[in-house]
Every structure is written in structure tokens, then in C-alpha cells.
Protein backbone atom coordinates (compact mmCIF):
# COMPACT_ATOMS: atom_id res chain seq x y z
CA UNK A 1 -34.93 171.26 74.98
CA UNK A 2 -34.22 167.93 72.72
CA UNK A 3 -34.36 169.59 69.78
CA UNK A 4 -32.18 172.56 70.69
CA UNK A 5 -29.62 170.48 71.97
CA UNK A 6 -29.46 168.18 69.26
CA UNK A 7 -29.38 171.63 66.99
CA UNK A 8 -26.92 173.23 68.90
CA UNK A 9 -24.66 169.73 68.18
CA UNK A 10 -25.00 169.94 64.39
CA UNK A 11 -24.33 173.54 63.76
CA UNK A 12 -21.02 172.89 65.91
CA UNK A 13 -20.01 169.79 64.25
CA UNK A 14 -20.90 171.54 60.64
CA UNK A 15 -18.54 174.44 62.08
CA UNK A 16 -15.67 172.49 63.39
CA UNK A 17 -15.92 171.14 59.92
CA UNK A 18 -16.13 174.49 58.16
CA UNK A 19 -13.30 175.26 60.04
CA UNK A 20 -11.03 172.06 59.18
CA UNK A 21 -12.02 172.43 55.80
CA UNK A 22 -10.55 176.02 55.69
CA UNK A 23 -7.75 175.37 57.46
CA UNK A 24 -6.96 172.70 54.85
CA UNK A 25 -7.50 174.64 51.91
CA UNK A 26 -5.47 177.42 52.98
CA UNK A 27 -2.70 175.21 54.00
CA UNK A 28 -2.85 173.90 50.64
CA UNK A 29 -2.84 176.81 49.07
CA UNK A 30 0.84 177.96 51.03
CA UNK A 31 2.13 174.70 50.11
CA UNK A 32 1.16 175.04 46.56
CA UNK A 33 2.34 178.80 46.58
CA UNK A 34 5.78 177.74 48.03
CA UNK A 35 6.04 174.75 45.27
CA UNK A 36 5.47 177.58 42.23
CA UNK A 37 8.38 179.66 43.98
CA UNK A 38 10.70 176.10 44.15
CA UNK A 39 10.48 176.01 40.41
CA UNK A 40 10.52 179.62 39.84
CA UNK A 41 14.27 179.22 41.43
CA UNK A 42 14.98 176.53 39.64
CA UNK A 43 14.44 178.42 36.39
CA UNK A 44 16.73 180.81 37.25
CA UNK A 45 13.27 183.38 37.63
CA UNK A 46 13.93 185.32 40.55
CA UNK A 47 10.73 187.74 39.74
CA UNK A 48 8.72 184.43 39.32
CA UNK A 49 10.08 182.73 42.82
CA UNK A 50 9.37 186.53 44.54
CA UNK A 51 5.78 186.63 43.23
CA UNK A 52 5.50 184.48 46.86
CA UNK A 53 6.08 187.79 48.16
CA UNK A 54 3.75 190.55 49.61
CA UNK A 55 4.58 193.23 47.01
CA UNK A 56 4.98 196.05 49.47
CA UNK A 57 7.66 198.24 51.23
CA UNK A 58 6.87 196.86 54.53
CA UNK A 59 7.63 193.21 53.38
CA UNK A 60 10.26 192.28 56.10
CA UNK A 61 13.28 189.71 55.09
CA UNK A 62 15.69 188.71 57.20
CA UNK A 63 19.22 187.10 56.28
CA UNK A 64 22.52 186.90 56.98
CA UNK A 65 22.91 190.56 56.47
CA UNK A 66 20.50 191.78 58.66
CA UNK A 67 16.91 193.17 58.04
CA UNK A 68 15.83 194.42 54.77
CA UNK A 69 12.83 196.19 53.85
CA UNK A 70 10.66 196.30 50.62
CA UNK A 71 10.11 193.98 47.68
CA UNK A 72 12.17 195.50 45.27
CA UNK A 73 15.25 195.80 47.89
CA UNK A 74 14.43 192.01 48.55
CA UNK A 75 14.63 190.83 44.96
CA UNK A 76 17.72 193.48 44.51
CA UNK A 77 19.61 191.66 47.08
CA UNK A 78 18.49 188.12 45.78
CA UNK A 79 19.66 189.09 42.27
CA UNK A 80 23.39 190.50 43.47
CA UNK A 81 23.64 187.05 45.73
CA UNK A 82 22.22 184.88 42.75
CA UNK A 83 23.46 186.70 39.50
CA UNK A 84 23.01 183.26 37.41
CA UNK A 85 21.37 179.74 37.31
CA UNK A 86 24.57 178.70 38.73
CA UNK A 87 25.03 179.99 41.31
CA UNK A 88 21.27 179.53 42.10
CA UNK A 89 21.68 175.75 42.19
CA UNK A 90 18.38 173.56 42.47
CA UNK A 91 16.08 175.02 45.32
CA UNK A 92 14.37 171.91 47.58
CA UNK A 93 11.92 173.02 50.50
CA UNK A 94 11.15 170.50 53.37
CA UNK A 95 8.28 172.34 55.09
CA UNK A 96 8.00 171.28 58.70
CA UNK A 97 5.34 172.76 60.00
CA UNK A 98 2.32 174.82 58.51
CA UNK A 99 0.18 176.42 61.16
CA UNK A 100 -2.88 178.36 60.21
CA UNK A 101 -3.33 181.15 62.90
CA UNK A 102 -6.45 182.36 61.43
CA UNK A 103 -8.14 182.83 58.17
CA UNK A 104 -5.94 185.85 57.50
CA UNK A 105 -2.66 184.63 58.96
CA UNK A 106 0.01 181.47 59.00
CA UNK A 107 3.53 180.53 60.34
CA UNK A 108 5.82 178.42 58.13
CA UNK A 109 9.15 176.80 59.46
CA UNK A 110 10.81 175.02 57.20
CA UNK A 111 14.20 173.97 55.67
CA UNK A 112 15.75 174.83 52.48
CA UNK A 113 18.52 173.18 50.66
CA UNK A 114 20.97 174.49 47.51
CA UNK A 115 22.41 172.04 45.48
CA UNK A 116 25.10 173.38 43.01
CA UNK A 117 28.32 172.32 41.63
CA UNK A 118 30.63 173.40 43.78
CA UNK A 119 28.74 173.47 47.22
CA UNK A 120 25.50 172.37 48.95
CA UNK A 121 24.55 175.44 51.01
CA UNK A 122 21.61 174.63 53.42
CA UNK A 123 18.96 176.32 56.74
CA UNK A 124 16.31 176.48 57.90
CA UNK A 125 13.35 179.63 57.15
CA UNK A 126 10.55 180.76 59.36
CA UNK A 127 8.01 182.73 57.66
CA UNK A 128 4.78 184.74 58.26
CA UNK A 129 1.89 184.44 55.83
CA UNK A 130 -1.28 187.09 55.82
CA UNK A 131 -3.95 187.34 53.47
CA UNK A 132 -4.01 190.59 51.39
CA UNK A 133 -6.60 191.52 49.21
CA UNK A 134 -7.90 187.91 49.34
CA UNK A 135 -4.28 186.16 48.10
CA UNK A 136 -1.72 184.29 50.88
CA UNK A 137 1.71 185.92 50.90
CA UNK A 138 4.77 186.43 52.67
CA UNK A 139 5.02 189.39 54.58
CA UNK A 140 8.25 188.36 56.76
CA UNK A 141 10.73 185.92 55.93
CA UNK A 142 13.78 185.13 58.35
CA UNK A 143 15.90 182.75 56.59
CA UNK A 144 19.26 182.17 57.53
């Protein structure tokens, strides 16, 4: 009974710690994606800051204009809002929270901040991450 006991113990220690691990990596992994599309915008790449982006029709973005549907319609709109590296500005990210919901799912909230010449536009994001085909991405983004 011991020995089964003292089994049982280790597996679930070396799981919890599977399981932190994982967690960690994928939240590293967000943050790291979400830093690439920070200095995609501040390139002026707007294909390179929506590569972030699940690449599908049913990606899901939410603004100040209401609900839009698609990748392409997403970077559309982004590109008639932004048409040039000024009035992009310099993108800065403050994430607040990252929670991993599973191995196949996270919730971002976070702030973002503009800063151009003539203004310093600023909010706050909340976004849903899944895994698809084995790559984190955003499938909804309510930013406003």
C-alpha cells in the first residue's frame, strides 16, 4: 500500500509539473507572438502585425465599429484606419493578464497605447487565443 501511495504522489507531482511547465511555455509563446505583432506595427507592416491572427473567415474582431468578420476584412479595415506609419504611431502592449484555459485555448486582457505626433490614442483589448493546427492565434479580438 506504501509503495502505491508513494507512486501515486510522484506521478501527481511529475503532472502538476507537466502541467506548469505547459502552461508556461504556452504563455510564453502568446507573449512572444504579441511582441512580433508590436514591432510588426511599428514597421508600418500591417500583414506582419496580422500574422497574430487566425487566418480564417470566422476570425471575430471587434472595434469601435462594431463586429467584423474574416482576416482579410480585418486587415482591410486596419489598412483604411492606418493608411501610413504616421498615423500608425508606435504600438506599446501592457498585457495584464494571460490565462491559459487549456492546452488549446487562452484569454488575454490587456492595454494598448498609440503614440504619434499629434495624439496619444489609448484602451484596453481582450482577446481569445486557440491552438490551430498546432500554432497559438487570435481567433476574437475586442479592442476598443
Amino acid at each position: 500500500m506504501k509503495k502505491g501511495l508513494l507512486f501515486y504522489l510522484f506521478f501527481s507531482a511529475g503532472t502538476l509539473l507537466y502541467a506548469q511547465s505547459n502552461v508556461t511555455d504556452n504563455e510564453r509563446i502568446i507573449r512572444q507572438i504579441m511582441a512580433k505583432q508590436e514591432s510588426a506595427w511599428n514597421r508600418a507592416d500591417l500583414e506582419g502585425f496580422m500574422e497574430g491572427y487566425w487566418k480564417s473567415d470566422s476570425l471575430r474582431f471587434i472595434g469601435s465599429r462594431g463586429l467584423t468578420f474574416g482576416w482579410q476584412q480585418t486587415l482591410d479595415n486596419y489598412k483604411k484606419s492606418y493608411p501610413d506609419a504616421g498615423t500608425m504611431g508606435t504600438l506599446t502592449f501592457t498585457l495584464l493578464s494571460v490565462e491559459i484555459l487549456s492546452g488549446e485555448s487562452a484569454f488575454v486582457v490587456g492595454k494598448w497605447h498609440l503614440k504619434r505626433e499629434k495624439d496619444d490614442p489609448a484602451g484596453h483589448f481582450t482577446l481569445l487565443w486557440k491552438k490551430v493546427n498546432g500554432v497559438w492565434v487570435i481567433v476574437a479580438d475586442h479592442s476598443s
